[in-house]
C-alpha atoms as a PDB file:
ATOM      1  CA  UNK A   1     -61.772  93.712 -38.196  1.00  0.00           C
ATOM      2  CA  UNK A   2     -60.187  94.632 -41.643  1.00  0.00           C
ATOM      3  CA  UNK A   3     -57.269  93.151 -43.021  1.00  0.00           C
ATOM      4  CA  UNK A   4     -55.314  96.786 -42.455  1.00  0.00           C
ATOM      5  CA  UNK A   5     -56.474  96.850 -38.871  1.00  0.00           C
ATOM      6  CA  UNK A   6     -54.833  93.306 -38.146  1.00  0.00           C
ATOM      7  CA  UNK A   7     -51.859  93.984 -40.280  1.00  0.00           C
ATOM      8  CA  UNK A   8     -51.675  97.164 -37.702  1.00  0.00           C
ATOM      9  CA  UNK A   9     -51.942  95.389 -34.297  1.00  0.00           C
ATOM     10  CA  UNK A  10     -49.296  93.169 -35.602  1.00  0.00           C
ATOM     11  CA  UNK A  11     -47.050  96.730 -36.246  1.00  0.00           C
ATOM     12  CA  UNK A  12     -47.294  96.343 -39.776  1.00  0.00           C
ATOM     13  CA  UNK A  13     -48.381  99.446 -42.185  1.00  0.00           C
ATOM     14  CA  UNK A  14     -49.492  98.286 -45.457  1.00  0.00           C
ATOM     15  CA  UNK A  15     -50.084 100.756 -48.379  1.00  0.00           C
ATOM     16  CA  UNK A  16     -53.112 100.103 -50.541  1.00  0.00           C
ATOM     17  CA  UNK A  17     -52.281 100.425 -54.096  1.00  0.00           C
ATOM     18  CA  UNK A  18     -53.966  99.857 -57.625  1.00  0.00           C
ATOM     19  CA  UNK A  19     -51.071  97.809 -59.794  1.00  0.00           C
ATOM     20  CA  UNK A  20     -53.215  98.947 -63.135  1.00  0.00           C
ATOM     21  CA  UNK A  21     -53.126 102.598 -62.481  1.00  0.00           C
ATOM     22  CA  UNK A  22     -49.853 103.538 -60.469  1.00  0.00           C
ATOM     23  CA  UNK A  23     -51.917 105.000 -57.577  1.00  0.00           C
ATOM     24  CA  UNK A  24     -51.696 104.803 -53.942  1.00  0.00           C
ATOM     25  CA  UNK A  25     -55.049 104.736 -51.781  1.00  0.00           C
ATOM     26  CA  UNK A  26     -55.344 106.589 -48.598  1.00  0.00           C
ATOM     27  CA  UNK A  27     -57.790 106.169 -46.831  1.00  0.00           C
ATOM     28  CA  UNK A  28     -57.625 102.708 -47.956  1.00  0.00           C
ATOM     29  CA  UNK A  29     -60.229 100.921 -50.208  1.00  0.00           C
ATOM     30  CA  UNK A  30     -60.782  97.643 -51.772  1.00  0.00           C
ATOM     31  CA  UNK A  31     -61.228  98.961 -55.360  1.00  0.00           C
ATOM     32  CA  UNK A  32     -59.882 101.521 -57.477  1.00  0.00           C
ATOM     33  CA  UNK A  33     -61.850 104.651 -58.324  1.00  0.00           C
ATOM     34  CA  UNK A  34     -60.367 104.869 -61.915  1.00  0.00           C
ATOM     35  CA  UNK A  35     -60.419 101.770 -63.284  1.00  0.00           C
ATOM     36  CA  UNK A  36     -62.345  99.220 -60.823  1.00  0.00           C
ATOM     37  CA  UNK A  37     -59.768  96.881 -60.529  1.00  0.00           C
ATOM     38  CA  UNK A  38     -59.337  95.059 -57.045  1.00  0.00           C
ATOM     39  CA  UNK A  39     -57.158  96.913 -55.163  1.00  0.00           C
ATOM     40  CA  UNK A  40     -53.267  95.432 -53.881  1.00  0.00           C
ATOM     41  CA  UNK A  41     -51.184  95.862 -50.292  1.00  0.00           C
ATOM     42  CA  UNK A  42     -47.583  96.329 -49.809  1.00  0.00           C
ATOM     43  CA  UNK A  43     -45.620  96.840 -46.785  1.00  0.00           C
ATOM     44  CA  UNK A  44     -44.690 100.409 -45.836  1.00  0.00           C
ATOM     45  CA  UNK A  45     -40.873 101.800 -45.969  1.00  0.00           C
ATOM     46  CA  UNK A  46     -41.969 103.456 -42.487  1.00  0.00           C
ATOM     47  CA  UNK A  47     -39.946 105.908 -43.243  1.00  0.00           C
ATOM     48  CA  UNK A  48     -41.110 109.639 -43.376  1.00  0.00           C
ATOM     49  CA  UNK A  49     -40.858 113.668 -42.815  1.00  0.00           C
ATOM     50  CA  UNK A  50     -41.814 116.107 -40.414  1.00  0.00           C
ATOM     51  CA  UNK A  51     -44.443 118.510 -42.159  1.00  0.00           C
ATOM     52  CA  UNK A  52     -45.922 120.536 -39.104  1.00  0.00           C
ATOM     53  CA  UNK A  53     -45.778 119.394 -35.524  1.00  0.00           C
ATOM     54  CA  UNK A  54     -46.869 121.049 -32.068  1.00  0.00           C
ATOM     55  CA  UNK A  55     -46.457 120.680 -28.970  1.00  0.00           C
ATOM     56  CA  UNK A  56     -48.440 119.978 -25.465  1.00  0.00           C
ATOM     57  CA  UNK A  57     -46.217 119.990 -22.214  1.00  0.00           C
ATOM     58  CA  UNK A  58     -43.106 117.958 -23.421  1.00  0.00           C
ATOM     59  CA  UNK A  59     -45.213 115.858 -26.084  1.00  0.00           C
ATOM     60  CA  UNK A  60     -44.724 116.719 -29.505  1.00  0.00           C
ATOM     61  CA  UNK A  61     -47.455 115.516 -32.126  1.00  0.00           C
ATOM     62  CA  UNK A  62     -47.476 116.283 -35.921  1.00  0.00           C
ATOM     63  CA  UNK A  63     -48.040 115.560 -39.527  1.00  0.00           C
ATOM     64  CA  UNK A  64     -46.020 113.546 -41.418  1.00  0.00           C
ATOM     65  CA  UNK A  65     -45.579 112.485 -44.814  1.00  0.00           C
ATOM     66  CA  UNK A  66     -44.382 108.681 -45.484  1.00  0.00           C
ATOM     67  CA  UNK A  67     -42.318 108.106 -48.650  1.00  0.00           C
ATOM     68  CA  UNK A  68     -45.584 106.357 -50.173  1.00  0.00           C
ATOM     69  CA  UNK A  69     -46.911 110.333 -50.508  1.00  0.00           C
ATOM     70  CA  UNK A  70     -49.285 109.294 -47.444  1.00  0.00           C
ATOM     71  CA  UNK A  71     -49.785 112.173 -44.560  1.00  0.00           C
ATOM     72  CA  UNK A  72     -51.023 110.776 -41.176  1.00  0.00           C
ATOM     73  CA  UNK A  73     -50.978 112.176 -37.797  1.00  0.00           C
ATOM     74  CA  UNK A  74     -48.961 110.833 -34.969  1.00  0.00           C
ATOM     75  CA  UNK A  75     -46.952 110.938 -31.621  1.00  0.00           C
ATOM     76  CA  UNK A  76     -43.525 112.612 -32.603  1.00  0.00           C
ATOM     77  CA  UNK A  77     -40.852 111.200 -30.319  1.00  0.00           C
ATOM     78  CA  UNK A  78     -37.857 113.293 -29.790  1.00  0.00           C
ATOM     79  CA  UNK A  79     -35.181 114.101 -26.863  1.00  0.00           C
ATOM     80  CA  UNK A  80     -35.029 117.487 -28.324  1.00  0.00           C
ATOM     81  CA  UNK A  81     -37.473 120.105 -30.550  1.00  0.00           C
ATOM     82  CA  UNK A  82     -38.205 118.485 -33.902  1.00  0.00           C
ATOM     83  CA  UNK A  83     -38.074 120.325 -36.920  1.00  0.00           C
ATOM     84  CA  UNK A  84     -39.980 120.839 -40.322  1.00  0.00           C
ATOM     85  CA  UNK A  85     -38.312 118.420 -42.603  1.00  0.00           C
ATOM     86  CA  UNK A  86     -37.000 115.991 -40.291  1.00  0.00           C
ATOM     87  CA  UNK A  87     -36.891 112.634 -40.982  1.00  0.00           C
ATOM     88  CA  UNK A  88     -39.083 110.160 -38.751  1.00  0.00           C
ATOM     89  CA  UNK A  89     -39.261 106.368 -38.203  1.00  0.00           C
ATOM     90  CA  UNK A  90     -43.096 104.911 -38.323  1.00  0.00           C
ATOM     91  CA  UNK A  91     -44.608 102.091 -35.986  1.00  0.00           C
ATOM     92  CA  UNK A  92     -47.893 101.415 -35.894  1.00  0.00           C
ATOM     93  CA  UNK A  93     -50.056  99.962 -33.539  1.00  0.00           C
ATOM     94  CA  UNK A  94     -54.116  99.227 -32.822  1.00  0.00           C
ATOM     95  CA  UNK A  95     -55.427  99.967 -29.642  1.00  0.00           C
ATOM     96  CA  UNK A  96     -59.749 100.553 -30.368  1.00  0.00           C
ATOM     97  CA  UNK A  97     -58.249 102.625 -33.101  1.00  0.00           C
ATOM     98  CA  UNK A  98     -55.118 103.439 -35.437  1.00  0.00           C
ATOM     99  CA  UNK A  99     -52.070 104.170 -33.440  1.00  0.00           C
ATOM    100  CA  UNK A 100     -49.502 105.987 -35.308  1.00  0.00           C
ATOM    101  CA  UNK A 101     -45.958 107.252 -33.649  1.00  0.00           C
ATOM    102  CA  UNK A 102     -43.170 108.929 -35.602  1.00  0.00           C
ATOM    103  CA  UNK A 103     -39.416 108.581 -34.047  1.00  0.00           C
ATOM    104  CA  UNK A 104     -36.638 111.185 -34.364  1.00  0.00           C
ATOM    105  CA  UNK A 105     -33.975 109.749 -36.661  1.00  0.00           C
ATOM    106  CA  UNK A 106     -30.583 110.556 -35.490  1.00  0.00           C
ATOM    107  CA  UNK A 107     -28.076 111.941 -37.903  1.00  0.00           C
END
């Protein structure tokens, strides 16, 4: 198991960055395409926006864009319909695979 799959079954996100060229990774990878340096981790703000969601029954799912420029796809949990630029909550999670799941903030 890699180091970002552990980090996730512990519920932590960590964002795979290059220090040398300002650029975030995503998927992740242990070296940067630019300039070959080894490649850094950092712990997520979890924090993100709604960019498209639908719906199945009374289960929303959707895109959304973390404040490290990442989009991932994820569980949206809300009492009521989300809405395009909402703002979510991340936790993560590893169950055979990535578990991502986005909560509602409340204003």
């Amino acid at each position: 198991m890699s180091f970002f799959e552990e980090q996730l079954k512990k519920g932590i996100f960590h964002i795979c960055n290059c220090k040398k060229c300002n650029l975030v990774f995503w998927p992740t990878q242990n070296m940067c395409s630019k300039c070959g340096e080894n490649t850094s981790w950092e712990e997520s703000s979890y924090k993100g926006t709604i960019i498209e969601f639908s719906n199945k029954d009374s289960e929303f799912f959707g895109l959304v864009e973390i404040n490290e420029n990442i989009r991932m796809l994820g569980k949206i949990i809300s009492s009521e319909t989300p809405h395009i630029g909402q703002f979510v909550n991340m936790k993560v999670g590893f169950e055979d695979r990535p578990v991502y799941t986005f909560t509602v903030e409340k204003n």
